[in-house]
Protein backbone atom coordinates (compact mmCIF):
# COMPACT_ATOMS: atom_id res chain seq x y z
CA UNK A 1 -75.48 -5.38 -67.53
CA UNK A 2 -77.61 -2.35 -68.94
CA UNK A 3 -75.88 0.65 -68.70
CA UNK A 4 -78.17 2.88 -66.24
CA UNK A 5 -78.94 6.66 -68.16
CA UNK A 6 -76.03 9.32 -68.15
CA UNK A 7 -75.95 12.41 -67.16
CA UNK A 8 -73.44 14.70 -69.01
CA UNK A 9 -72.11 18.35 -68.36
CA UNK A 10 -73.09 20.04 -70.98
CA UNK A 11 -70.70 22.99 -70.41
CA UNK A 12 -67.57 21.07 -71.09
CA UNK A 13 -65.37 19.98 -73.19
CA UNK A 14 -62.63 16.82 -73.77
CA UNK A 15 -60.34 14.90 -76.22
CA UNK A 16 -56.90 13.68 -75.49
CA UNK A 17 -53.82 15.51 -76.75
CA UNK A 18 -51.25 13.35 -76.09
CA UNK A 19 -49.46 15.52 -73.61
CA UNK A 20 -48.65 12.24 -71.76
CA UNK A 21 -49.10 14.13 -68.03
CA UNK A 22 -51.11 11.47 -66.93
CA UNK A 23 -48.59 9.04 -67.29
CA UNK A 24 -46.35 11.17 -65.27
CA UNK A 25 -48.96 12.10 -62.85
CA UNK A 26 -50.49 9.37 -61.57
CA UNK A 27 -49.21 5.68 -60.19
CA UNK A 28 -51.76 2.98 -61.57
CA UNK A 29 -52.61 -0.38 -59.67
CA UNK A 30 -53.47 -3.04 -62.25
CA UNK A 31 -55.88 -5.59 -61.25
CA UNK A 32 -54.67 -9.60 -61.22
CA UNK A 33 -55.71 -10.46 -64.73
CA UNK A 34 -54.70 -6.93 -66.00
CA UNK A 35 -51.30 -7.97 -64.45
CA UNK A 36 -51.71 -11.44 -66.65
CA UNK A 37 -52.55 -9.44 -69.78
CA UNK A 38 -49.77 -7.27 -69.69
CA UNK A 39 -46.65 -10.21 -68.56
CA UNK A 40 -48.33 -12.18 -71.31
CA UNK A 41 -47.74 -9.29 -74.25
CA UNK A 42 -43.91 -10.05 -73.42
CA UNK A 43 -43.11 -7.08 -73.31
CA UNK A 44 -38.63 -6.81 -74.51
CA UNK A 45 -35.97 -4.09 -74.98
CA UNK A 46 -36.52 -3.81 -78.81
CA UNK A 47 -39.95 -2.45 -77.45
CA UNK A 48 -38.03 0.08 -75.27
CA UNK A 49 -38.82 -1.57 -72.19
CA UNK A 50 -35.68 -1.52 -70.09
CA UNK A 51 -36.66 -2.34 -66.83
CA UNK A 52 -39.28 -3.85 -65.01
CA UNK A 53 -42.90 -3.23 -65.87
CA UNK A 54 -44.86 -4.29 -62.84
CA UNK A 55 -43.54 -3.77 -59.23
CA UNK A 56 -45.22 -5.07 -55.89
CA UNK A 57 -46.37 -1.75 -53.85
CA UNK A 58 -48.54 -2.96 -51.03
CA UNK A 59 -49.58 -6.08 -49.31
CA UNK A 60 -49.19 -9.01 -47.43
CA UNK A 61 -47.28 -11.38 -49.70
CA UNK A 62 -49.83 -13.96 -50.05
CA UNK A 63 -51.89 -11.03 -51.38
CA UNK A 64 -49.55 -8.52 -53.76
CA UNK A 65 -51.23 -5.91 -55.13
CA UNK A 66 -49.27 -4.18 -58.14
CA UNK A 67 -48.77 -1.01 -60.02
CA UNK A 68 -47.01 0.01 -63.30
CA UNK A 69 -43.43 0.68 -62.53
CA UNK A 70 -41.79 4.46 -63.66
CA UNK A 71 -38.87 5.35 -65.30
CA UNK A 72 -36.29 7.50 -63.45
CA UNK A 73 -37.82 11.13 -64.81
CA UNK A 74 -41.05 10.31 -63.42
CA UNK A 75 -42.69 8.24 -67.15
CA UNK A 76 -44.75 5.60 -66.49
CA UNK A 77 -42.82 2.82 -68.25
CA UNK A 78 -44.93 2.35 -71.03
CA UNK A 79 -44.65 5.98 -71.80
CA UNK A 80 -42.36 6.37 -75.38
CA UNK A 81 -40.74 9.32 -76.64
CA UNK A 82 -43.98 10.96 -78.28
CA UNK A 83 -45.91 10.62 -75.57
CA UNK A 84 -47.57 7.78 -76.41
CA UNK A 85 -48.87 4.98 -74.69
CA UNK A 86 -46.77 1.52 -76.18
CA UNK A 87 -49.60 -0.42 -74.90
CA UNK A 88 -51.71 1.50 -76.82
CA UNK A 89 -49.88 1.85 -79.89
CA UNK A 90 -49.20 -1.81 -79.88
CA UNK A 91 -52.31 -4.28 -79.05
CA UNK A 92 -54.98 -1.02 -78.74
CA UNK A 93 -56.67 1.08 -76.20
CA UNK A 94 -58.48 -2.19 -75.05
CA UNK A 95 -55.74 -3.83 -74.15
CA UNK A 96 -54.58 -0.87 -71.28
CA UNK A 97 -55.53 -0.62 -67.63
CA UNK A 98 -58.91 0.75 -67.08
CA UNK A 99 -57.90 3.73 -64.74
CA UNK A 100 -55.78 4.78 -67.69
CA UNK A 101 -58.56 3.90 -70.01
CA UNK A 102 -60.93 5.93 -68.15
CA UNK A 103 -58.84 9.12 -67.01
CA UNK A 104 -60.33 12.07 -67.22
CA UNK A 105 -63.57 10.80 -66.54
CA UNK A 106 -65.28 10.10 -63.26
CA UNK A 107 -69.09 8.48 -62.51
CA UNK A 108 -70.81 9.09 -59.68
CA UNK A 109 -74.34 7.48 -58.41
CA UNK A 110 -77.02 10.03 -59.79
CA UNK A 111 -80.63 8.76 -58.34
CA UNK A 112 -81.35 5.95 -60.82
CA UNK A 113 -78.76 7.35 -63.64
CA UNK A 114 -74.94 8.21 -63.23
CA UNK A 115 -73.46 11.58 -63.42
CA UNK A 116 -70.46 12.21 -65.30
CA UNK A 117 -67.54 14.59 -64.09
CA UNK A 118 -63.93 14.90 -65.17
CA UNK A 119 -60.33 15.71 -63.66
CA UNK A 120 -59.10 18.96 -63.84
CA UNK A 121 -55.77 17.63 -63.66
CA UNK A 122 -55.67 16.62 -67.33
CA UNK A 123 -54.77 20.23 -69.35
CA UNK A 124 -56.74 19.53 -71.54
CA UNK A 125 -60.00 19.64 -69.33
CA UNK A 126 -58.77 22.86 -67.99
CA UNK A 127 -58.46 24.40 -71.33
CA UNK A 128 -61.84 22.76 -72.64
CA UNK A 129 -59.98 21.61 -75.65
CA UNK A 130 -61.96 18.69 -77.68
CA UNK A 131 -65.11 17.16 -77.88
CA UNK A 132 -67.99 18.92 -76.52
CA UNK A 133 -69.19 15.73 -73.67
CA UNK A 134 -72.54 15.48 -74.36
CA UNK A 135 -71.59 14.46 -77.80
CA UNK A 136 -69.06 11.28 -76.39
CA UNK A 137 -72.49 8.86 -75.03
CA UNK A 138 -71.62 6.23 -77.07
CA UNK A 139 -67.90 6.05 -75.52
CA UNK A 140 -68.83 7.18 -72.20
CA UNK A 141 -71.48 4.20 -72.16
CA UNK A 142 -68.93 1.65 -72.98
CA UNK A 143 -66.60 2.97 -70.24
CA UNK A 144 -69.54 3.15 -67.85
CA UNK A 145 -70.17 -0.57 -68.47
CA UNK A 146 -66.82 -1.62 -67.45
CA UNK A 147 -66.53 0.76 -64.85
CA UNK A 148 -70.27 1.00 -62.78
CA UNK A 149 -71.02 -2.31 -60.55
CA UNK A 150 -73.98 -4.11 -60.49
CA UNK A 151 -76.83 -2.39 -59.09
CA UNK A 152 -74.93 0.78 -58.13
CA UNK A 153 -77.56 2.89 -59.60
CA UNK A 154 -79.89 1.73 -56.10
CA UNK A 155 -77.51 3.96 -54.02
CA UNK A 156 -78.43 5.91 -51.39
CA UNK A 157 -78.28 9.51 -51.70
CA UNK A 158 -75.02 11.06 -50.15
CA UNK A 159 -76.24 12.73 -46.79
CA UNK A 160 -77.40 16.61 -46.72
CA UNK A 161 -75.78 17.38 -43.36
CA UNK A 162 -73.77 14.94 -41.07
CA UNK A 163 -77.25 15.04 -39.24
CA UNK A 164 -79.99 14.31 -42.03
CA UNK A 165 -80.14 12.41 -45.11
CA UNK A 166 -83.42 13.28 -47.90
CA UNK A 167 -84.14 11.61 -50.91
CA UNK A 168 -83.02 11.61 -54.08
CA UNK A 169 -85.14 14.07 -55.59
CA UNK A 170 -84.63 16.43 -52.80
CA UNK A 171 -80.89 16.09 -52.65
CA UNK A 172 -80.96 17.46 -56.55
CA UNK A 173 -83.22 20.10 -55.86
CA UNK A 174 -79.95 21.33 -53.46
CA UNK A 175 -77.38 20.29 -56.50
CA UNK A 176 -78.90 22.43 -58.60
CA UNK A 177 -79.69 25.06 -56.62
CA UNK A 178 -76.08 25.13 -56.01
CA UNK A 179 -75.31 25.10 -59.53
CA UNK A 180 -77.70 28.14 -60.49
CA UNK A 181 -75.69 29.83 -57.61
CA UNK A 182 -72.63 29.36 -59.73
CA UNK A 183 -73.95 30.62 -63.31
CA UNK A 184 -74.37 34.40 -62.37
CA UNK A 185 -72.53 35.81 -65.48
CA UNK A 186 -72.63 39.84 -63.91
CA UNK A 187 -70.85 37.65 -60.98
CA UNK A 188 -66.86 37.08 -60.34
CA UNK A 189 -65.96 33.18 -59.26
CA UNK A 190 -65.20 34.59 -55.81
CA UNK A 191 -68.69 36.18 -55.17
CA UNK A 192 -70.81 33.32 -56.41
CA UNK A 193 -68.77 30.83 -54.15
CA UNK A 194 -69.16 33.54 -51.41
CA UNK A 195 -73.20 33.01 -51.63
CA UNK A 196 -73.03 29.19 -51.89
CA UNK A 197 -70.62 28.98 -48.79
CA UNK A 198 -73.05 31.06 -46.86
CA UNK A 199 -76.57 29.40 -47.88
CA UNK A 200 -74.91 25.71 -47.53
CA UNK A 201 -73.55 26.67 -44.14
CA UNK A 202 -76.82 27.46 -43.28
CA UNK A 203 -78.48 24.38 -44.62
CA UNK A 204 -75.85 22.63 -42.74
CA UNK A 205 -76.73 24.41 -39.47
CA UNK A 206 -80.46 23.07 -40.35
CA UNK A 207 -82.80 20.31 -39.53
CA UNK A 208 -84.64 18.38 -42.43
CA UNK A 209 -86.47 15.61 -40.50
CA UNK A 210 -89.89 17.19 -41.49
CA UNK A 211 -88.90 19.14 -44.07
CA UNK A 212 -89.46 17.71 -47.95
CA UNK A 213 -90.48 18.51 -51.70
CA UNK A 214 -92.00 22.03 -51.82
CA UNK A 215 -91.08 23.05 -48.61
CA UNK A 216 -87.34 22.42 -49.27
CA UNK A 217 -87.43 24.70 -52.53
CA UNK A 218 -89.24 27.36 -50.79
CA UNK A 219 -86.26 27.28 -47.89
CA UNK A 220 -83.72 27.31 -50.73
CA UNK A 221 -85.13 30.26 -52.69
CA UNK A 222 -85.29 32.01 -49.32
CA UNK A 223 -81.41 31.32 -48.59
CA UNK A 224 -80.49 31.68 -51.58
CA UNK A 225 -81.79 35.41 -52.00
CA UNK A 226 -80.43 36.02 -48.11
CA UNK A 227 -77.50 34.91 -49.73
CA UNK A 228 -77.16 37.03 -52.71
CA UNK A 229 -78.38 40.40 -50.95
CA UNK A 230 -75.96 40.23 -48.12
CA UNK A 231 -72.95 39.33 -50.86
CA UNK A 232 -74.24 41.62 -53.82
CA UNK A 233 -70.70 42.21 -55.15
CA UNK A 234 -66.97 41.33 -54.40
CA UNK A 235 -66.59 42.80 -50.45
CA UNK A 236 -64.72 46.24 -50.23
CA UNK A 237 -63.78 45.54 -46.89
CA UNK A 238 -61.26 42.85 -46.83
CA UNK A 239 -60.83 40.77 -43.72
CA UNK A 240 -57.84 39.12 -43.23
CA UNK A 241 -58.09 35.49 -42.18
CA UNK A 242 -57.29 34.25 -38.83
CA UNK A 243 -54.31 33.08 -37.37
CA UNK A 244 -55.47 29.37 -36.63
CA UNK A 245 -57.26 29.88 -39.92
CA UNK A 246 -53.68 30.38 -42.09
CA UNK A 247 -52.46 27.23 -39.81
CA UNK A 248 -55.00 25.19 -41.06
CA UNK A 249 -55.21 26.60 -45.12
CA UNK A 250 -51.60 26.78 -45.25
CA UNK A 251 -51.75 22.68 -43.97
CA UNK A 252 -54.36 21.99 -46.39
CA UNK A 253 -52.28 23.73 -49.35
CA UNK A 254 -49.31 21.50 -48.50
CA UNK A 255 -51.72 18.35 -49.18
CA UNK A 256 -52.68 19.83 -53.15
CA UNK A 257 -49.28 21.19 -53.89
CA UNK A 258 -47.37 17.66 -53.10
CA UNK A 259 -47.05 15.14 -55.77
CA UNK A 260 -47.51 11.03 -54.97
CA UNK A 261 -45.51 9.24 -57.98
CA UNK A 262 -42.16 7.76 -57.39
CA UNK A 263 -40.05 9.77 -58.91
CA UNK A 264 -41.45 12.72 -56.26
CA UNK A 265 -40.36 14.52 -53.41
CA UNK A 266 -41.90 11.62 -50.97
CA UNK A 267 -40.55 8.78 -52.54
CA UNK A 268 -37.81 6.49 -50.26
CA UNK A 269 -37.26 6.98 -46.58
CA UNK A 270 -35.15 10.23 -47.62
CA UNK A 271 -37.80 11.75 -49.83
CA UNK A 272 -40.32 10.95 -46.70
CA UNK A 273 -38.28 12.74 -44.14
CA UNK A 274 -38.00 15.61 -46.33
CA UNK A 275 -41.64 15.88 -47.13
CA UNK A 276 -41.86 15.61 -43.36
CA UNK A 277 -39.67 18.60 -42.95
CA UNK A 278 -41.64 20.84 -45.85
CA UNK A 279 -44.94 20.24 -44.14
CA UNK A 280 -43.43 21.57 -41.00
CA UNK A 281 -42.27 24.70 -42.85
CA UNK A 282 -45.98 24.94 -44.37
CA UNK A 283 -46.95 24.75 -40.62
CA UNK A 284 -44.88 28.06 -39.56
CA UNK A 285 -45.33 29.71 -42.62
CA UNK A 286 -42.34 31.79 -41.89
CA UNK A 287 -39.02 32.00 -44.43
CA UNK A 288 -39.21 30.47 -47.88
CA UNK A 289 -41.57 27.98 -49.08
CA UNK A 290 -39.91 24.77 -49.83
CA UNK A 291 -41.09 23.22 -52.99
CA UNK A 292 -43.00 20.15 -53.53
CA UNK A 293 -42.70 19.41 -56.95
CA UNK A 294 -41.14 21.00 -60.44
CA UNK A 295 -42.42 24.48 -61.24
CA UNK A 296 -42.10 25.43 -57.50
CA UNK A 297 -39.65 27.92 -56.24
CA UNK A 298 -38.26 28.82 -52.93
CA UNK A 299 -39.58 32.07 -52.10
CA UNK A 300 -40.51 33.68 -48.86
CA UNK A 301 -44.20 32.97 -47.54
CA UNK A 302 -44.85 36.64 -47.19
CA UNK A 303 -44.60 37.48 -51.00
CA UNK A 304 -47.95 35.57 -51.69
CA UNK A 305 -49.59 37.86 -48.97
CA UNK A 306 -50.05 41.25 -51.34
CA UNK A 307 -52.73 41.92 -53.68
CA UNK A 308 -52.17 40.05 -57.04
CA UNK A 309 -54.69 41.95 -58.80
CA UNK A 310 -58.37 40.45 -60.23
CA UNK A 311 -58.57 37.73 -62.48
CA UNK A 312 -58.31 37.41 -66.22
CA UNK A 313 -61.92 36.47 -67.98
CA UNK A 314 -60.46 33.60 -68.93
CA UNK A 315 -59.26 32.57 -65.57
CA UNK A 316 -62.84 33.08 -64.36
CA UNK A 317 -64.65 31.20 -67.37
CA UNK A 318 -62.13 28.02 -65.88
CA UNK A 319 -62.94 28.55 -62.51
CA UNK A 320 -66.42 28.70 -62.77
CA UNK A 321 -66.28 25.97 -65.79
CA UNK A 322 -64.39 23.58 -62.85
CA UNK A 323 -67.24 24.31 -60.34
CA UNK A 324 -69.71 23.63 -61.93
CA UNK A 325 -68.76 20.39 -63.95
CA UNK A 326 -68.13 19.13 -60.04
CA UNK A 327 -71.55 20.33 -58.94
CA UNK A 328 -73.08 18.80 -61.67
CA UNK A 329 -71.49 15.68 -61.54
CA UNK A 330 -71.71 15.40 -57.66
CA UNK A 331 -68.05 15.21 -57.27
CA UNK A 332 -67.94 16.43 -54.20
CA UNK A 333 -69.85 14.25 -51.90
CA UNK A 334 -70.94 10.90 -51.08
CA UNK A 335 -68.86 7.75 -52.67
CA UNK A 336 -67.60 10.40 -54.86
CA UNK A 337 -65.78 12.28 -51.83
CA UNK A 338 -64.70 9.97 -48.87
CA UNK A 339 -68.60 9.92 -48.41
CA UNK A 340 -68.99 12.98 -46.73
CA UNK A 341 -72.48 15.30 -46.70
CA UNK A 342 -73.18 17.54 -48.97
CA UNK A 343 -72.56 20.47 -47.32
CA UNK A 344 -69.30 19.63 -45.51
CA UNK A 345 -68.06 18.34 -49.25
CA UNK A 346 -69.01 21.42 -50.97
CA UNK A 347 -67.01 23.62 -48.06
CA UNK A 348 -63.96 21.49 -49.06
CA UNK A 349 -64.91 22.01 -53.05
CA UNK A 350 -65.12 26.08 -52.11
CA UNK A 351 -61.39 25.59 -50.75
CA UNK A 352 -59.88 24.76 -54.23
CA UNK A 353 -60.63 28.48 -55.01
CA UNK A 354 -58.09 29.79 -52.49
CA UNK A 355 -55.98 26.83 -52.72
CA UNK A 356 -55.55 27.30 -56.64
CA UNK A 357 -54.75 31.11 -56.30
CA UNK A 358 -52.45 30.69 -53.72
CA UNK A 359 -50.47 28.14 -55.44
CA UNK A 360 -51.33 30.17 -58.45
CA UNK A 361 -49.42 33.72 -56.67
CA UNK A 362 -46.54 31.07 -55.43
CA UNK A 363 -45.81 30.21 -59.81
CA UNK A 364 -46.48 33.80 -60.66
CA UNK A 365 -44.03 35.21 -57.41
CA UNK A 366 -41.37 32.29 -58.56
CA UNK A 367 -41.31 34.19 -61.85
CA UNK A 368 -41.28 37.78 -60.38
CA UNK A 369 -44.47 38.70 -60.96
CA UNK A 370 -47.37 40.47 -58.80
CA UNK A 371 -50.14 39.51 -61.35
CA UNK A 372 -51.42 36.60 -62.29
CA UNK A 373 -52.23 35.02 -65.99
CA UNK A 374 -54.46 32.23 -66.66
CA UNK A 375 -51.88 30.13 -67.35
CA UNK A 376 -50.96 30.47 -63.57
CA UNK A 377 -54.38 29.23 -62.55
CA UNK A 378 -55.07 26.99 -65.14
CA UNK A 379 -51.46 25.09 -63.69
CA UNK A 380 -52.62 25.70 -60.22
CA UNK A 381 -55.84 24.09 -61.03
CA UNK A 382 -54.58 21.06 -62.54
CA UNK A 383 -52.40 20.77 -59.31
CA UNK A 384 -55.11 20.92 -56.76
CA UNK A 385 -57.25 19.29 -58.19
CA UNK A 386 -55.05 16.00 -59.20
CA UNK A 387 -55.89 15.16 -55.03
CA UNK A 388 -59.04 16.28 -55.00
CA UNK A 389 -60.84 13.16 -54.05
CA UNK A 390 -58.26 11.05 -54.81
CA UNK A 391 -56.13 11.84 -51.77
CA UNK A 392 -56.53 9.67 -48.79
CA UNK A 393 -54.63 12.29 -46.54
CA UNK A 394 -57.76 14.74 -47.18
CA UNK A 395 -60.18 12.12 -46.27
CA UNK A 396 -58.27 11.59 -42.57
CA UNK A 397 -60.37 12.90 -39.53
CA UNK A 398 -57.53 15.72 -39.12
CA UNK A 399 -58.57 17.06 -42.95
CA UNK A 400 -61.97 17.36 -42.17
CA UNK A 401 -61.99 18.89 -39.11
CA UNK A 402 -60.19 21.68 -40.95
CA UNK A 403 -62.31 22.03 -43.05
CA UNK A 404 -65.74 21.86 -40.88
CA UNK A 405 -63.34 24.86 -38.74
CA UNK A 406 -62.93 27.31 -41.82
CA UNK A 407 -66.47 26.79 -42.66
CA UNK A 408 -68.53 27.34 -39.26
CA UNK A 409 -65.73 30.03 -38.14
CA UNK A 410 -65.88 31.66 -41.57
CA UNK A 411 -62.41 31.89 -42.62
CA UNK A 412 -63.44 29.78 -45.24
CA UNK A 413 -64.80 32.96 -46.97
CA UNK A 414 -62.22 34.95 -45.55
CA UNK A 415 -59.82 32.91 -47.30
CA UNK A 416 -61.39 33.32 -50.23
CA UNK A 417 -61.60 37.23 -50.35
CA UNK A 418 -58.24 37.50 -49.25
CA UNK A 419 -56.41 35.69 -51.94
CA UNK A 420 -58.61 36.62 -54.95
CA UNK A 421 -57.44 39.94 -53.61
């Protein structure tokens, strides 16, 4: 199959490190004959395989489907001392799983080309260390050939609102509108997601069945500059969020600060009951947070409530960097986000901003601070962001009516005021 054009973000950057948190992040299924390749490398002990490498994790058994088994600190198997895959190391980076093959990158329908986005929850995309993107075609076009079906590039375009749907060209005259919202440079993350939230809620509040071409860009410029008069600089009035608001963040926070691998809080019927009883804390938000994975601490609720101070420039440069390589490689809508419209996806992309600095003030209050570093939000980041998409609890009906509440009652800017605060 020819591989349909790319389209690259040009403002990051990527090469592996070798940290190895992917291995310890994320629980791969392998396909049948990827399950074939890997019994048939006979795989012993003198390899450092001690255990089993494949386990059965859902399905009928007349249908088994199968994921890489982990070691007892959290490793996937495969994972050696150095951080190294031994599949890898052994018969080459063919010879591994495609999810781990492909990690960090994502590809999303693009009108007749793809768009390429990445994970934040690889460090190394947070801290654009590596290869500038645009320079990676040739290896991003062999993934993309392995990893795009036929005749995925005829997609429809995600919906605009849960009402309409345009056309491709339309649809990325609102993409990139969206994404000149976000390069501002005399403006902090918080502001320029500010404007966006309010022009997309009102494209959301919209009708387009007549609308199209010209007429949409002239609507756009006009929100857009409604947009950036009534939010010319970071508010000086701060309004605190509601009450059902903080029910529903606070509920939405527990979802990005969990992690699903099996050596986590949720594994077994134990580790289930005690997730359970976390989420129920995250529902009062009253005494001390319990903690979801390593790196969290039990402190009260109420320390992450103060001011925290702004944000380095280099935590901005990653926040904006992470908004716009999502924008830009439509990860936030359509196939690419439980296939959800355009505007309701980019009012749950506007959430990661007050999800990562509240679970960025939760590291920095574990550690006795009342200021944050970029470390704290380039950790937070990573942590939100490794559900983003990926989680099916945020694509349940509950999730999204959440969301659609913070957004038309406007807590979701609230939210994000309060906590960049």
């Amino acid at each position: 199959m020819a591989v349909p054009r790319l389209e690259l973000p040009v403002l990051q950057n990527w090469s592996c490190h070798n940290c190895g948190g992917c291995c310890r992040q994320h629980l791969i299924e392998v396909t049948d004959s990827e399950r074939q390749r890997i019994l048939d490398q006979k795989w012993t002990a003198q390899d450092g395989i001690r255990q089993p490498i494949l386990a059965w994790h859902s399905g009928p058994p007349w249908k088994k489907r199968y994921r890489l088994t982990h070691t007892d600190d959290g490793g996937c198997v495969f994972l050696n001392e150095q951080g190294l895959c031994r599949i890898h190391a052994k018969f080459g980076e063919a010879a591994k799983p495609l999810p781990c093959r492909i990690y960090p990158y994502a590809f999303h329908p693009h009108d007749k080309s793809f768009a390429v986005s990445l994970r934040f929850s690889c460090p190394s995309v947070v801290a654009n260390k590596g290869k500038p993107v645009v320079e990676q075609q040739k290896v991003l076009r062999g993934l993309a050939s392995d990893v795009i079906p036929p005749g995925a590039h005829n997609s429809l375009p995600p919906l605009l609102t849960k009402r309409d749907r345009v056309d491709w060209s339309d649809l990325l005259t609102f993409v990139e509108a969206l994404d000149h919202t976000l390069t501002d440079p005399a403006a902090p993350v918080v502001v320029k997601i500010l404007r966006a939230v309010i022009w997309t809620t009102l494209v959301g509040q919209s009708s387009f069945e007549k609308l199209r071409g010209p007429r949409i860009r002239e609507l756009i410029a006009l929100l857009m500059e409604a947009a950036r008069i009534e939010v010319p600089s970071i508010p000086v009035k701060v309004n605190e969020p509601t009450s059902v608001g903080r029910l529903y963040f606070r509920t939405l926070v527990a979802q990005y600060a969990r992690k699903d691998t099996v050596a986590d809080l949720s594994s077994g019927p134990w580790g289930r009951w005690k997730l359970f009883q976390a989420i129920l804390k995250f529902t009062r938000g009253k005494g001390n947070i319990p903690p979801l994975q390593a790196g969290q601490k039990s402190i009260p609720f109420e320390l992450l409530e103060g001011s925290f101070g702004c944000l380095e420039p280099e935590a901005e440069e990653i926040l904006t960097r992470y908004f716009r390589v999502k924008v830009q490689g439509l990860h936030f809508c359509g196939p690419a986000y439980y296939d959800v419209p355009f505007t309701e996806g980019f009012h749950s992309l506007a959430l990661i901003l007050p999800v990562t600095l509240w679970l960025a003030r939760w590291l920095a209050a574990g550690d006795g601070r009342d200021r944050l570093t970029t470390d704290d939000v380039s950790k937070a980041l990573a942590m939100a962001d490794h559900h983003h998409g990926y989680s099916g609890a945020l694509a349940q009906n509950a999730s999204r009516y959440r969301v659609r509440w913070l957004a038309e009652s406007g807590d979701l800017s609230r939210l994000c005021v309060w906590y960049s605060r």
